[in-house]
Protein backbone atom coordinates (compact mmCIF):
# COMPACT_ATOMS: atom_id res chain seq x y z
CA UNK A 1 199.36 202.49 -136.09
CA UNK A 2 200.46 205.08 -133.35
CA UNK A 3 199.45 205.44 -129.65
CA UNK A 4 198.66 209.37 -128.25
CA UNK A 5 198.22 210.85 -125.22
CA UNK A 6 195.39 213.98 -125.03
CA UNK A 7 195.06 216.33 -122.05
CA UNK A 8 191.52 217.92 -121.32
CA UNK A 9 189.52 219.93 -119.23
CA UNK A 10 186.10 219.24 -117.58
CA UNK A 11 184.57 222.19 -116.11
CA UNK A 12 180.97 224.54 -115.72
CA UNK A 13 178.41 221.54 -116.19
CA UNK A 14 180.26 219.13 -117.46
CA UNK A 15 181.51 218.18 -113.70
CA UNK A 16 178.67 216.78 -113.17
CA UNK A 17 179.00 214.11 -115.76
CA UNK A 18 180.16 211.09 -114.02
CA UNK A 19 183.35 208.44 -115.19
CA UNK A 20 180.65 206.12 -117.15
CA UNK A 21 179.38 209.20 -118.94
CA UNK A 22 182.22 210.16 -119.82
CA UNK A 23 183.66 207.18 -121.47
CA UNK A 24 180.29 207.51 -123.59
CA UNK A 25 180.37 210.82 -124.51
CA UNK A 26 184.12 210.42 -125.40
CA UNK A 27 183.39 207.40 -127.61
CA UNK A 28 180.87 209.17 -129.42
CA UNK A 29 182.37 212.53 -130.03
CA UNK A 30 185.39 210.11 -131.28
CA UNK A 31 183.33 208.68 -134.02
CA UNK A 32 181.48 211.71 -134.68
CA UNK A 33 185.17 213.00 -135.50
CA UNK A 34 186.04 210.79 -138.06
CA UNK A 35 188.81 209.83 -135.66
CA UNK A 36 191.03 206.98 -136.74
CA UNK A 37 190.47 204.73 -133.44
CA UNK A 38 191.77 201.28 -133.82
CA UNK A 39 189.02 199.07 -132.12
CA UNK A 40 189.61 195.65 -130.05
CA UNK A 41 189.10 192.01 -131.23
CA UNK A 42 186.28 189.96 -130.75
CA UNK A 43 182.82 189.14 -130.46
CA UNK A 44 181.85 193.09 -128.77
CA UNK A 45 184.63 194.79 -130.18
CA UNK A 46 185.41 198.60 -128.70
CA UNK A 47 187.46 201.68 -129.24
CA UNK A 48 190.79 201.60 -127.65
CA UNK A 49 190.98 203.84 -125.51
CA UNK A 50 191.43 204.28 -121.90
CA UNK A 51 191.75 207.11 -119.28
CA UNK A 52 193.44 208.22 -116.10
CA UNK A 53 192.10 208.21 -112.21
CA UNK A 54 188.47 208.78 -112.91
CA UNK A 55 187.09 212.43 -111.16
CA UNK A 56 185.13 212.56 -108.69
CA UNK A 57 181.33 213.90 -109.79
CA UNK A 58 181.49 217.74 -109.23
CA UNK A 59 185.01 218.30 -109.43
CA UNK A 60 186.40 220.23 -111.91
CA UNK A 61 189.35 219.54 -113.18
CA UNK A 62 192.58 221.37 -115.93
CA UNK A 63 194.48 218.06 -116.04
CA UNK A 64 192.96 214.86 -117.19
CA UNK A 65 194.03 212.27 -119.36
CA UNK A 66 192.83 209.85 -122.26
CA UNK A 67 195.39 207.26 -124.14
CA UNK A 68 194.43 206.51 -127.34
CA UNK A 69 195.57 203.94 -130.35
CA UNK A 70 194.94 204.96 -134.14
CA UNK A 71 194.74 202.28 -137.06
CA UNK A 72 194.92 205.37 -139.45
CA UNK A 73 197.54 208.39 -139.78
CA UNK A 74 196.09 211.70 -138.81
CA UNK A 75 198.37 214.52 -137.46
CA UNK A 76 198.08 215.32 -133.70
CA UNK A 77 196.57 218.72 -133.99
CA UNK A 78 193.98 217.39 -136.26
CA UNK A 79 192.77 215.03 -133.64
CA UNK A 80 192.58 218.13 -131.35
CA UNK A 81 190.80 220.24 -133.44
CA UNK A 82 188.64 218.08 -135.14
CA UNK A 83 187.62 216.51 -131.37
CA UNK A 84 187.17 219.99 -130.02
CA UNK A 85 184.70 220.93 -132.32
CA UNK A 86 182.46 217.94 -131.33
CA UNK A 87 182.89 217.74 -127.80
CA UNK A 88 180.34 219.70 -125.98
CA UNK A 89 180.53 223.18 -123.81
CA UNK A 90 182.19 222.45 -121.01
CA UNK A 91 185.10 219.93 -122.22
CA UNK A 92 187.98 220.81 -124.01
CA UNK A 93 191.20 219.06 -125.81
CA UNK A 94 194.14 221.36 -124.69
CA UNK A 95 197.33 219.11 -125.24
CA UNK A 96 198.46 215.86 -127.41
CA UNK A 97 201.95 213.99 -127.69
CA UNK A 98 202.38 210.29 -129.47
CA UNK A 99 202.41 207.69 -127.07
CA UNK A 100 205.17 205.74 -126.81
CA UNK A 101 204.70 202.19 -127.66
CA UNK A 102 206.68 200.37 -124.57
CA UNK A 103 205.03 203.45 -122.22
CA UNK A 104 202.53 202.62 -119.78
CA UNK A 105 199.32 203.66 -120.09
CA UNK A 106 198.27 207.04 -117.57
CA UNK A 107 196.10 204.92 -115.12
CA UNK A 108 199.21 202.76 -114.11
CA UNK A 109 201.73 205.88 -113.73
CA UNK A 110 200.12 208.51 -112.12
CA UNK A 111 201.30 208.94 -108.41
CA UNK A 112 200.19 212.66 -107.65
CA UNK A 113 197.82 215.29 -108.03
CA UNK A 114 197.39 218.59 -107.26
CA UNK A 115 194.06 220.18 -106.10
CA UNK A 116 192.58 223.31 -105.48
CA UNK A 117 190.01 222.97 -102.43
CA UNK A 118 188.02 226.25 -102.09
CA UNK A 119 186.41 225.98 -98.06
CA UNK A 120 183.36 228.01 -97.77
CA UNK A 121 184.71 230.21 -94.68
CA UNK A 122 187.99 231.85 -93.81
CA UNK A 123 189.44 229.99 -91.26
CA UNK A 124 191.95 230.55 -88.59
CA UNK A 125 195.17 229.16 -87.78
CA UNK A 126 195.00 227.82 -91.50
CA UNK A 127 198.74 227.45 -91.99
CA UNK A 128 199.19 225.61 -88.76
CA UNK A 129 196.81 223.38 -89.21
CA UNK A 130 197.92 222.00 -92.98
CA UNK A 131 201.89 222.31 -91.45
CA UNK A 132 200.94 219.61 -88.82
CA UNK A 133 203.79 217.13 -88.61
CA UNK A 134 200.54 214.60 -88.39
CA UNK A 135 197.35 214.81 -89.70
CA UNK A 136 194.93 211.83 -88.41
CA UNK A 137 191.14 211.46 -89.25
CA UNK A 138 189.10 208.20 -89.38
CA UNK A 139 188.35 206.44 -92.85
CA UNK A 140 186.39 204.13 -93.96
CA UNK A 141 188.28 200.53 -95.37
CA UNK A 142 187.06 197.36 -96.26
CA UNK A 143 187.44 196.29 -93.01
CA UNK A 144 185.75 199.08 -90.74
CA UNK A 145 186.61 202.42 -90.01
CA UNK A 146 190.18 202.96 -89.17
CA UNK A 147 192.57 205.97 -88.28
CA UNK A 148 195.03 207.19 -90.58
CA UNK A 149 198.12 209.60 -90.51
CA UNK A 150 197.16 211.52 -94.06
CA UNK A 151 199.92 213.89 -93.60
CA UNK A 152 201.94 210.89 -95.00
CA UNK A 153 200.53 211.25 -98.18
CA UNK A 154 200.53 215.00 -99.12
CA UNK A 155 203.28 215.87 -100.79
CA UNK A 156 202.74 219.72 -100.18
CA UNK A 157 199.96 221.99 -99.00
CA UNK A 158 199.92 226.09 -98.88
CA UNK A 159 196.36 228.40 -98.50
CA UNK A 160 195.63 231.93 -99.80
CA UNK A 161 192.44 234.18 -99.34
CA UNK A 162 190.07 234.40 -102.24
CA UNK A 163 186.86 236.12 -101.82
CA UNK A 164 186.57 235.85 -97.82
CA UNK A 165 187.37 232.08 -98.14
CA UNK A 166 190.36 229.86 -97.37
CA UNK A 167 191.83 228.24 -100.84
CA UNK A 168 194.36 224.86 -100.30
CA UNK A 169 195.95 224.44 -103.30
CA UNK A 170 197.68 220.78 -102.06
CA UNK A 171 199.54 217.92 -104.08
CA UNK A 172 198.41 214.87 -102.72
CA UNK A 173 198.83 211.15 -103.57
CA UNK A 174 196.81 209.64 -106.22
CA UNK A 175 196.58 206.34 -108.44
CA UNK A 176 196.69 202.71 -107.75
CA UNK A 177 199.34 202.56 -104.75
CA UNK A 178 198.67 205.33 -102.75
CA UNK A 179 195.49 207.58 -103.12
CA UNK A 180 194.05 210.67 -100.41
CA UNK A 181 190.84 211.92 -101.60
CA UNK A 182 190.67 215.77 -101.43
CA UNK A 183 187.62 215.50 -99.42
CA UNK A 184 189.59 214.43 -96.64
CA UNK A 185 191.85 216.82 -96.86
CA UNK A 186 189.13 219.18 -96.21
CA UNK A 187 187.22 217.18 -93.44
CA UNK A 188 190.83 217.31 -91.03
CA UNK A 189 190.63 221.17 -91.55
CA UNK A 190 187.29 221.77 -90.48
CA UNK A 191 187.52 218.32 -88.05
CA UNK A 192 191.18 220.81 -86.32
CA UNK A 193 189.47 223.93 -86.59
CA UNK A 194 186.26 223.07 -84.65
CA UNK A 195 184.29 224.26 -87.64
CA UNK A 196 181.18 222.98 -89.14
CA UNK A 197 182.01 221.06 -92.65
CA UNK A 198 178.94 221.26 -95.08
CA UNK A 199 180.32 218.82 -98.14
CA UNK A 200 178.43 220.69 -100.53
CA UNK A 201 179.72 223.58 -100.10
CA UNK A 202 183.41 223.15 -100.74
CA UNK A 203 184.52 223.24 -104.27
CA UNK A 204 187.20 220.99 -105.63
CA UNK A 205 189.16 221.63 -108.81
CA UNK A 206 192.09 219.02 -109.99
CA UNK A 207 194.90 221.25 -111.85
CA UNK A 208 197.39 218.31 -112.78
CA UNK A 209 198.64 214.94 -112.50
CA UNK A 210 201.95 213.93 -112.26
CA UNK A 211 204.06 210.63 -112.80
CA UNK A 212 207.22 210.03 -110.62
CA UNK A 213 210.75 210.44 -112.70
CA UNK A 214 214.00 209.96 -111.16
CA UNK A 215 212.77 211.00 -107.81
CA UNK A 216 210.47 213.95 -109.35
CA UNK A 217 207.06 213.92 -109.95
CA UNK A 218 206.38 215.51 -114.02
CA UNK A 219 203.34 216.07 -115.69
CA UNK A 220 201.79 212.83 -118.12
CA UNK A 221 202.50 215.11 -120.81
CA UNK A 222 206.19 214.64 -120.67
């Protein structure tokens, strides 16, 4: 019995497919494998598996992450190759390492991620804005709207020009302690540069997520 950890992508339509989906689709494309999954005990017994911070619906995202425990032997690659040919367009295996017994699954380690935020405009003064020493904006908590210094949790942000439009490519806190949305990231931009935001028309991609080691954040894969 052996635990492993998979990397994957979710991109063109598959962003649309929402955490719940997912978890379907995954379990099915497992099976449909011939995967060795070792399943849970009980009266509803279930494949165990589990993933990381679930992805926003439209995001796409180069860096996600599914733990998995095998009741059979079957080499790493082989569980890549065999799941990539059953997964649809759209979703791909890219990486795999055994899982280290004592290790923590990826849900309860992850502390960072870093994002790509494509803003439908150009806008000015871009590089003073995301080098504010503070960045407040209002957000909604379970006990009313409050304001919060977000600057406290991004780790890093820089911008580039892509097509006429303003690209943040930002690493920003993320997992069960400490967690900034993207979305907000983008609303203090617009929110500074007295600039109509239209939600639907930013695109968000998630390259990575990282777990904190000796003071440094490293990919899951490591």
């Amino acid at each position: 019995m052996k635990k492993v950890r998979m990397k994957f992508c979710k991109y063109g339509k598959m962003k649309f497919v929402g955490h719940l989906d997912l978890l379907k689709l995954f379990q099915r494309a497992v099976k449909r494998a011939g995967i060795p999954i070792a399943y849970s005990k009980g009266f509803n017994p279930h494949q165990i598996m589990s993933f990381a911070i679930p992805l926003p619906v439209g995001t796409e995202s180069y860096g996600e992450y599914v733990d998995m425990r095998l009741e059979g032997d079957m080499e790493n690659e082989e569980i890549k190759e065999r799941l990539n040919k059953t997964l649809p367009i759209g979703m791909q295996m890219t990486d795999i390492r055994e899982h280290e017994e004592n290790e923590k699954n990826a849900a309860a380690v992850i502390a960072a991620a870093l994002y790509e935020i494509e803003l439908d405009r150009e806008i000015k003064d871009i590089e003073k804005i995301i080098s504010s020493e503070e960045m407040f904006i209002e957000k909604q908590g379970k006990k009313g709207i409050k304001t919060v210094n977000i600057k406290e949790d991004i780790f890093s942000a820089e911008s580039f020009s892509e097509n006429g439009k303003t690209v943040i490519k930002t690493l920003i806190a993320t997992g069960s302690r400490r967690n900034l949305k993207p979305n907000l990231v983008a609303e203090y931009i617009y929110k500074t540069a007295g600039e109509e935001l239209k939600e639907y028309r930013i695109k968000y991609k998630r390259i990575e997520m990282y777990k904190e080691d000796n003071g440094k954040f490293v990919t899951l894969m490591q």
